[in-house]
PDB file of N, CA and C in Angstrom:
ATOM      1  N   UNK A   1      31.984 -85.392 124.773  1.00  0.00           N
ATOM      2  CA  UNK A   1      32.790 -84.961 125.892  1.00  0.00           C
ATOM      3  C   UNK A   1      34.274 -85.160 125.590  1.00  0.00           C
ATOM      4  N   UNK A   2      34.351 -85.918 124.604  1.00  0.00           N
ATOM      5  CA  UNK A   2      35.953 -86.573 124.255  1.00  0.00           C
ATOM      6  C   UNK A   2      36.173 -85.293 123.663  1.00  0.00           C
ATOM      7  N   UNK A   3      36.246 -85.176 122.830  1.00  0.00           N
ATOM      8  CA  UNK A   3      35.948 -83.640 122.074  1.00  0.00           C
ATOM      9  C   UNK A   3      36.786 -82.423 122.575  1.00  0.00           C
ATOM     10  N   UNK A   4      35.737 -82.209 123.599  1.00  0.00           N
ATOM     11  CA  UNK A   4      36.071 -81.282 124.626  1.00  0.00           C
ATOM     12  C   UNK A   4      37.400 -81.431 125.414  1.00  0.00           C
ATOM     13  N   UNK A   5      37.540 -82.270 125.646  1.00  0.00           N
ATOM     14  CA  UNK A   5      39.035 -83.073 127.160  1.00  0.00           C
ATOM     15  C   UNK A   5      39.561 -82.919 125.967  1.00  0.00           C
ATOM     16  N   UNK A   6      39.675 -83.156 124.689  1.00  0.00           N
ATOM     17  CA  UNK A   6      40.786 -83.075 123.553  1.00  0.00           C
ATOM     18  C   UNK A   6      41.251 -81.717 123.307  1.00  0.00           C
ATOM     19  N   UNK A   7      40.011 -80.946 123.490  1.00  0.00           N
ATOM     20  CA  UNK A   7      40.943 -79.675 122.924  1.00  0.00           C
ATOM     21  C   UNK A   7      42.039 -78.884 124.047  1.00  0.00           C
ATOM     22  N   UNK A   8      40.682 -78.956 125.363  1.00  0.00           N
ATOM     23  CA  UNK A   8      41.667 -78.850 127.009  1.00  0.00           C
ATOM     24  C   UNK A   8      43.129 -79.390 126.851  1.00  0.00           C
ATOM     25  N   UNK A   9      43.106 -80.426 126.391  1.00  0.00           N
ATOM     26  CA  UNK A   9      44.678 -80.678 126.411  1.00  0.00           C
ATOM     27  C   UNK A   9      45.738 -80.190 125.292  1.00  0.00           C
ATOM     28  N   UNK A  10      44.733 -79.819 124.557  1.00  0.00           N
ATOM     29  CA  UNK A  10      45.332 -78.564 123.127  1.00  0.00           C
ATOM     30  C   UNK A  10      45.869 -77.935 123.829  1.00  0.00           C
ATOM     31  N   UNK A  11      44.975 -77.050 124.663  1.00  0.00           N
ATOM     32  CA  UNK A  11      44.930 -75.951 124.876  1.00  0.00           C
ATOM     33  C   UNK A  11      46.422 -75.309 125.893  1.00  0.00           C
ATOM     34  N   UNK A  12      46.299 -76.851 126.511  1.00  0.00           N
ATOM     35  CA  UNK A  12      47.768 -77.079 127.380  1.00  0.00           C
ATOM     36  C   UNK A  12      48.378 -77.911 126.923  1.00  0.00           C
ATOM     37  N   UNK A  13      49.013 -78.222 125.885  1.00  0.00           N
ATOM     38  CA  UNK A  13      50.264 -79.010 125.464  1.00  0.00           C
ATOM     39  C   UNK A  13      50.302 -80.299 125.650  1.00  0.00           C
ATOM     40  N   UNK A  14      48.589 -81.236 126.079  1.00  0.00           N
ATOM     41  CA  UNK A  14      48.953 -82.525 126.472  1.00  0.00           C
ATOM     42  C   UNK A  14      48.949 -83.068 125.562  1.00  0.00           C
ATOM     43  N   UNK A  15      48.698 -84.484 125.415  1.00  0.00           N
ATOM     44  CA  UNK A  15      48.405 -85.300 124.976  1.00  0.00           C
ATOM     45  C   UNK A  15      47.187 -85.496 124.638  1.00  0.00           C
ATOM     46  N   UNK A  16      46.727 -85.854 123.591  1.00  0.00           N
ATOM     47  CA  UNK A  16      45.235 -86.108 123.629  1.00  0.00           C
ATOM     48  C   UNK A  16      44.875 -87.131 124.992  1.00  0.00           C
ATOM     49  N   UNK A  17      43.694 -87.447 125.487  1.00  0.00           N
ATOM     50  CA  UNK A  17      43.554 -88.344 126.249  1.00  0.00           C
ATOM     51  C   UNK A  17      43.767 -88.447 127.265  1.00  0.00           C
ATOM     52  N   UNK A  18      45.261 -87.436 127.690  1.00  0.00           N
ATOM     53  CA  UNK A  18      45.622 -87.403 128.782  1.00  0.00           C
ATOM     54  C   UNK A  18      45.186 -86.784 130.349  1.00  0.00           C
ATOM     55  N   UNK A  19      43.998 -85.839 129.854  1.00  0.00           N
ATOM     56  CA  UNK A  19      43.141 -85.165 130.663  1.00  0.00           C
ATOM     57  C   UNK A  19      41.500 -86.206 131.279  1.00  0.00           C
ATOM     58  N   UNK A  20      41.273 -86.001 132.150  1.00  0.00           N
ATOM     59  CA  UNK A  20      39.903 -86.336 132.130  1.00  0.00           C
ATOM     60  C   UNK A  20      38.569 -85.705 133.216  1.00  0.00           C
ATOM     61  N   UNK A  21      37.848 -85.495 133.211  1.00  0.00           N
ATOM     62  CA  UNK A  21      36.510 -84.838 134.001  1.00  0.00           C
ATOM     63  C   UNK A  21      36.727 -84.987 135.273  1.00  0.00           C
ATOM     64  N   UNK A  22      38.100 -85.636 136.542  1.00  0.00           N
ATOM     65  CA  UNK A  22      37.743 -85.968 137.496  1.00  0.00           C
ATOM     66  C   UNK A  22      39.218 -84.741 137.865  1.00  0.00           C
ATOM     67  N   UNK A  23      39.585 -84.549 136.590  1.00  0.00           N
ATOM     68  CA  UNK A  23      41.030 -83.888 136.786  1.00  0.00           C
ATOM     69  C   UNK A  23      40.783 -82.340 137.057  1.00  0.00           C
ATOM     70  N   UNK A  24      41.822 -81.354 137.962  1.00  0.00           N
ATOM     71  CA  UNK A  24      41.702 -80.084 138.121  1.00  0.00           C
ATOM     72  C   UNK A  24      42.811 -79.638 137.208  1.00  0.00           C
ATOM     73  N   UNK A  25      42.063 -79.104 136.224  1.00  0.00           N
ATOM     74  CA  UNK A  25      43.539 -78.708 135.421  1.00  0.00           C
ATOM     75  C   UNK A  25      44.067 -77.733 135.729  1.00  0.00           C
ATOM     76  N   UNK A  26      43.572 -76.775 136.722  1.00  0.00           N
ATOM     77  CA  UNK A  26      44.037 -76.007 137.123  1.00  0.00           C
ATOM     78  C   UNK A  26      45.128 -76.304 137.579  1.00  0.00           C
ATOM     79  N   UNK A  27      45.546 -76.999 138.246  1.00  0.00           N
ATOM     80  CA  UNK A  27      47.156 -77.603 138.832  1.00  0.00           C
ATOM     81  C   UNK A  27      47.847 -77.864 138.519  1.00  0.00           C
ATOM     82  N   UNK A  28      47.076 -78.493 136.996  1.00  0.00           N
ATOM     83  CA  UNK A  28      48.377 -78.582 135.787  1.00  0.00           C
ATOM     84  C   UNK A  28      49.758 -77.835 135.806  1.00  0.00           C
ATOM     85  N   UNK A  29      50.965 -77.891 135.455  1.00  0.00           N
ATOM     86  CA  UNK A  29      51.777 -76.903 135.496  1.00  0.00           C
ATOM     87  C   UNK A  29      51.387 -75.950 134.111  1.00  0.00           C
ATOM     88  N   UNK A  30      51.135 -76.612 132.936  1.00  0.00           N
ATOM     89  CA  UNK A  30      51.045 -75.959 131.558  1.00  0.00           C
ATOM     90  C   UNK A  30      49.495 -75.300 131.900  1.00  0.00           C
ATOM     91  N   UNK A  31      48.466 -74.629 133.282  1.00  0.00           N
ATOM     92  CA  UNK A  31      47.697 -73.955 133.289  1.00  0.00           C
ATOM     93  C   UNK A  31      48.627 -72.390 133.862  1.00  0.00           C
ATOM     94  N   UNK A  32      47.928 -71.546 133.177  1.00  0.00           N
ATOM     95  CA  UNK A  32      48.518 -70.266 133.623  1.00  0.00           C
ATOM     96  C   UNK A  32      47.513 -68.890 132.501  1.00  0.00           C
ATOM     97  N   UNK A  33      48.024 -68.100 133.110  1.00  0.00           N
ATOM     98  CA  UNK A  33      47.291 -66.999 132.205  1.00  0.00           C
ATOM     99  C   UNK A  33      46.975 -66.664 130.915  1.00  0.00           C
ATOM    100  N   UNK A  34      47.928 -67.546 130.293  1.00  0.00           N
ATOM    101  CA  UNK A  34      47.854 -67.303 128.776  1.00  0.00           C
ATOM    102  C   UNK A  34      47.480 -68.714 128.235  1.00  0.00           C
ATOM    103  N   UNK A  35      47.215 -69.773 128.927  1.00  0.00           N
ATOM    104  CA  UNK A  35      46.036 -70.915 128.815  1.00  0.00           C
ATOM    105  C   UNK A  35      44.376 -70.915 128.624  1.00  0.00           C
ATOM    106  N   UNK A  36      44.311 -69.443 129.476  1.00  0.00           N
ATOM    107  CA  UNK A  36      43.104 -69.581 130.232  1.00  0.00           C
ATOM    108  C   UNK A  36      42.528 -68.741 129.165  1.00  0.00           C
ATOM    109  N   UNK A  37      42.658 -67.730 128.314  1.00  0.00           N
ATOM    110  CA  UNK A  37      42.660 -67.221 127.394  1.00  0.00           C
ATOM    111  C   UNK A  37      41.941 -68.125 126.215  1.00  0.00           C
ATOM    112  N   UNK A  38      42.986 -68.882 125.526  1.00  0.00           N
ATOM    113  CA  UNK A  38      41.997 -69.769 124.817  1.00  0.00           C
ATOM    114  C   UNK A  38      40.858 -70.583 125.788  1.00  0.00           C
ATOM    115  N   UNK A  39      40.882 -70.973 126.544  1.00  0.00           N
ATOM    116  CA  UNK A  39      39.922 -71.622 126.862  1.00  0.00           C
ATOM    117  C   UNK A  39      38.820 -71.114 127.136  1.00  0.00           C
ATOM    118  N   UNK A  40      38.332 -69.620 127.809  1.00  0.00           N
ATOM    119  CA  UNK A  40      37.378 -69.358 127.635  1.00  0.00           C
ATOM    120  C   UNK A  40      36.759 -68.709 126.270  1.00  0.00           C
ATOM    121  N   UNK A  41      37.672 -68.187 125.406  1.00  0.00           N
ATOM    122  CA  UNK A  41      37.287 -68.368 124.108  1.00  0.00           C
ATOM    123  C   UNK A  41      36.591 -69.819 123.234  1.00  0.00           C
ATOM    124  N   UNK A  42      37.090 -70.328 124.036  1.00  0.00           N
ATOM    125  CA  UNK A  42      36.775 -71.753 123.415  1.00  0.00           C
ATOM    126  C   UNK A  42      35.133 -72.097 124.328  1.00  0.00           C
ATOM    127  N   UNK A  43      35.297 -71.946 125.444  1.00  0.00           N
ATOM    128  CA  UNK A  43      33.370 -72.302 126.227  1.00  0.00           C
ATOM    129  C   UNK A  43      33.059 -71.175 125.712  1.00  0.00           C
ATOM    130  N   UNK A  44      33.389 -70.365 125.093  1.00  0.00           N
ATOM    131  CA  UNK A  44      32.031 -69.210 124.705  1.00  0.00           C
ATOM    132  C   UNK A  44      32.231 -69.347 123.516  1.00  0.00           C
ATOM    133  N   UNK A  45      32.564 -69.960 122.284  1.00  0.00           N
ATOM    134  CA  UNK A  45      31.788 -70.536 121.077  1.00  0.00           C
ATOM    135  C   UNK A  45      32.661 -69.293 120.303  1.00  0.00           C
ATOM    136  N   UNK A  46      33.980 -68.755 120.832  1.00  0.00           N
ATOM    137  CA  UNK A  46      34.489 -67.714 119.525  1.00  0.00           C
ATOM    138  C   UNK A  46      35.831 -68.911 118.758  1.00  0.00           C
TER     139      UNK A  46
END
């Protein structure tokens, strides 16, 4: 699961670590349209 919250925060400019399962990253400021892009590339295994 660490894994995963690691790349999420790739994906938005955090910090490793800095994310976690209770968090909406959606609210993040660094979530937006061109976030969301990699990330579902990323849950669908491309």
């Amino acid at each position: 699961m660490d894994e995963f919250l690691n790349l999420v925060a790739d994906i938005l400019h955090r910090e490793e670590n800095s994310i976690s399962l209770q968090d909406d990253f959606r609210e993040y400021n660094e979530w937006d349209s061109l976030a969301a892009l990699p990330f579902l590339a990323m849950i669908n295994g491309e």
